[in-house]
C-alpha atoms as a PDB file:
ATOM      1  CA  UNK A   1       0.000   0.000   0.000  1.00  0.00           C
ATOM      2  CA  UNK A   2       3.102   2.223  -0.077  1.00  0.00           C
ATOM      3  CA  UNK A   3       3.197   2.619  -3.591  1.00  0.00           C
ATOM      4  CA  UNK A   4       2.747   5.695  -5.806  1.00  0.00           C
ATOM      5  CA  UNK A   5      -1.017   4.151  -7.194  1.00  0.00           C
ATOM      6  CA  UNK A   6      -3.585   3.288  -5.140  1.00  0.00           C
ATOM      7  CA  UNK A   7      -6.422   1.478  -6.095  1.00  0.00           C
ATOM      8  CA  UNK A   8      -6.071   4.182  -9.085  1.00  0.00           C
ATOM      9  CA  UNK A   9      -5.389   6.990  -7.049  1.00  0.00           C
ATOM     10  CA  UNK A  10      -2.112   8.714  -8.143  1.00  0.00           C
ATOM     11  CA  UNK A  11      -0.847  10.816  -4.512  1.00  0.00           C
ATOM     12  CA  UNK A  12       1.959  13.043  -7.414  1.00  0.00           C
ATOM     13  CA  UNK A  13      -0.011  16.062  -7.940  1.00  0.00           C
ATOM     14  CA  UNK A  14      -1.418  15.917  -3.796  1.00  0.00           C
ATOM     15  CA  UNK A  15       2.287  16.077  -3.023  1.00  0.00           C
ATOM     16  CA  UNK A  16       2.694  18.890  -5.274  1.00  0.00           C
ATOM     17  CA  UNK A  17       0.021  20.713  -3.497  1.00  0.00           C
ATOM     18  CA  UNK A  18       1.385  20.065   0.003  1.00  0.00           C
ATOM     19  CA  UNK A  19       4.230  21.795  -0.978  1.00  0.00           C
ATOM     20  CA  UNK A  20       2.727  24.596  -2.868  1.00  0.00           C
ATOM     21  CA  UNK A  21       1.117  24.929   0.014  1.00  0.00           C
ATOM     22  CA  UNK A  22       3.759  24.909   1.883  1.00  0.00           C
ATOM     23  CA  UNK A  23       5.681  27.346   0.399  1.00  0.00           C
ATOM     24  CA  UNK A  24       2.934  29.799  -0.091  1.00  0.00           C
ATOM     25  CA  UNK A  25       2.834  29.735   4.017  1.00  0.00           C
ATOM     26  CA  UNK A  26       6.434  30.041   4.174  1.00  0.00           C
ATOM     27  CA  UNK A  27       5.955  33.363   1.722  1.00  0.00           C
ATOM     28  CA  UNK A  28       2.893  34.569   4.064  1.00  0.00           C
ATOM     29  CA  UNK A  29       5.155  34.488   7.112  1.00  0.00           C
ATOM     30  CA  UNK A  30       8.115  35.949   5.511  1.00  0.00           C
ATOM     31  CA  UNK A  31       6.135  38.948   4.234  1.00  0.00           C
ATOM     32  CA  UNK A  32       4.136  39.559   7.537  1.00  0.00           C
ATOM     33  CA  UNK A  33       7.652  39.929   9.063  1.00  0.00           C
ATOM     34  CA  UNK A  34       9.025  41.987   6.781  1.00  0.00           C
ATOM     35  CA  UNK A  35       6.321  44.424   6.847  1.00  0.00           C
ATOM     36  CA  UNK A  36       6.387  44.682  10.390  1.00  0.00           C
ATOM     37  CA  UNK A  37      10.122  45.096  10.510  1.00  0.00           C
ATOM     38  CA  UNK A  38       9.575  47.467   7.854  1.00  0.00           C
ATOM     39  CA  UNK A  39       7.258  49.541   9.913  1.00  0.00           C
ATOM     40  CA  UNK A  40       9.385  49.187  13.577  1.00  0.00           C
ATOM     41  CA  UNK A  41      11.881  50.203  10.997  1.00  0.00           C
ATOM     42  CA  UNK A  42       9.992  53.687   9.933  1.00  0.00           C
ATOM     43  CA  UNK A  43       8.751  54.263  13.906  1.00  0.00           C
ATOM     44  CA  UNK A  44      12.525  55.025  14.486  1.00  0.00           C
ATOM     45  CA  UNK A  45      13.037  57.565  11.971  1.00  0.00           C
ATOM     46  CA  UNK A  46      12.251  60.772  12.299  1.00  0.00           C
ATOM     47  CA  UNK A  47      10.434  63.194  10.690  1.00  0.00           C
ATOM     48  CA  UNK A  48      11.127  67.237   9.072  1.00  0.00           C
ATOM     49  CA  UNK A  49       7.121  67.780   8.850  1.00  0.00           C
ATOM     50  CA  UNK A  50       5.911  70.123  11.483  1.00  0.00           C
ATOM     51  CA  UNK A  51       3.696  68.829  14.125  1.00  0.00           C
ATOM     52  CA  UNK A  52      -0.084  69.513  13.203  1.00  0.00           C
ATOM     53  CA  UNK A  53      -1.492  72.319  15.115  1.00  0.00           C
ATOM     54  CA  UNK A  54      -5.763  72.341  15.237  1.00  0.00           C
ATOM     55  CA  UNK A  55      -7.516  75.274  13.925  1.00  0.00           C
ATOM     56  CA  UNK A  56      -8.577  76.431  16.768  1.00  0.00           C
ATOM     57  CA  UNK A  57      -5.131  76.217  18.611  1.00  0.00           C
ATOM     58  CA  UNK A  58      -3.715  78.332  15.769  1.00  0.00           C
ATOM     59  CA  UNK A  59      -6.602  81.110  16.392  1.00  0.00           C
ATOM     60  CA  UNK A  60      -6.072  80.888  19.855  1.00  0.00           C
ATOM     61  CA  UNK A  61      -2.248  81.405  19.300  1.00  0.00           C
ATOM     62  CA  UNK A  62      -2.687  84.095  16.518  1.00  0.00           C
ATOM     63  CA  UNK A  63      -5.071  86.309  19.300  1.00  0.00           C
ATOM     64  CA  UNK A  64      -2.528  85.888  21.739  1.00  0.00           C
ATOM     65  CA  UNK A  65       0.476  86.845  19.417  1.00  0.00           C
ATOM     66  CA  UNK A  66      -2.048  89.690  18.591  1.00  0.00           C
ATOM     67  CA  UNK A  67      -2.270  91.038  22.209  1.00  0.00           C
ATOM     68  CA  UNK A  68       1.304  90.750  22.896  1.00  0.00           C
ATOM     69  CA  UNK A  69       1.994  92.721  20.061  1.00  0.00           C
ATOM     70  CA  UNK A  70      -0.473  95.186  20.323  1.00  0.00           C
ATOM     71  CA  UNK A  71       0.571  95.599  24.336  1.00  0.00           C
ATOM     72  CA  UNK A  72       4.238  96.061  23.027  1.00  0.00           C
ATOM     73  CA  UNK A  73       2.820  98.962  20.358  1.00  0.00           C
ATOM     74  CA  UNK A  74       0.752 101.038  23.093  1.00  0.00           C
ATOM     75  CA  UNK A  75       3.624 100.515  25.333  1.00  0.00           C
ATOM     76  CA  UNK A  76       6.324 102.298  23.430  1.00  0.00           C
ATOM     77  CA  UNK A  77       4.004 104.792  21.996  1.00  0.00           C
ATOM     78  CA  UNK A  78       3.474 105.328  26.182  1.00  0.00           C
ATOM     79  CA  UNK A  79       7.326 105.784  26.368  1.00  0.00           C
ATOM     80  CA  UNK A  80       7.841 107.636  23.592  1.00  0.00           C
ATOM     81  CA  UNK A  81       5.350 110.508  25.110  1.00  0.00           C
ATOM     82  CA  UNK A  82       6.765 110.167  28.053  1.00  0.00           C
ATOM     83  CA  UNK A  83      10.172 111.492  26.889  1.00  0.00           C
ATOM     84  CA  UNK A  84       9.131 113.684  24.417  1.00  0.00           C
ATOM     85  CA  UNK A  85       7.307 115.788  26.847  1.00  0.00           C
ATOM     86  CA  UNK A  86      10.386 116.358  29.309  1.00  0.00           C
END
């Protein structure tokens, strides 16, 4: 029972298979580590973009910049009175 044939039943090509098979797991597994190597990989470098700010962060710090400039302006116009009038 052994044999290649049985009762007209040739095992070859189910062999095959089991191999194909085979190798198209060995494939899967190789890729899955790869891509997760590959992204460990990109975790580690860094990055030139700018970190994203939200809208309404950027308002916030725009009204603020605003104010502190516009306290600077009155200010010096406050000093600059001050000396020209002694």
């Amino acid at each position: 029972m052994s044999g290649v044939q049985v009762e007209g039943y040739n095992r070859a090509p189910l062999f095959r298979i089991r191999i194909g098979a085979l190798m198209n797991r060995k494939k899967k597994i190789n890729q899955t580590l790869k891509s997760k190597a590959k992204k460990a990989n990109a975790k580690l470098q860094s990055s030139n973009k700018p970190k994203y700010i939200a809208k309404a962060d950027r308002e916030a710090l725009a009204a603020e910049a605003d104010s502190e400039s516009h306290a600077v302006a009155v200010n010096s116009v406050t000093l600059d009175s001050e000396s020209a009038e002694s």
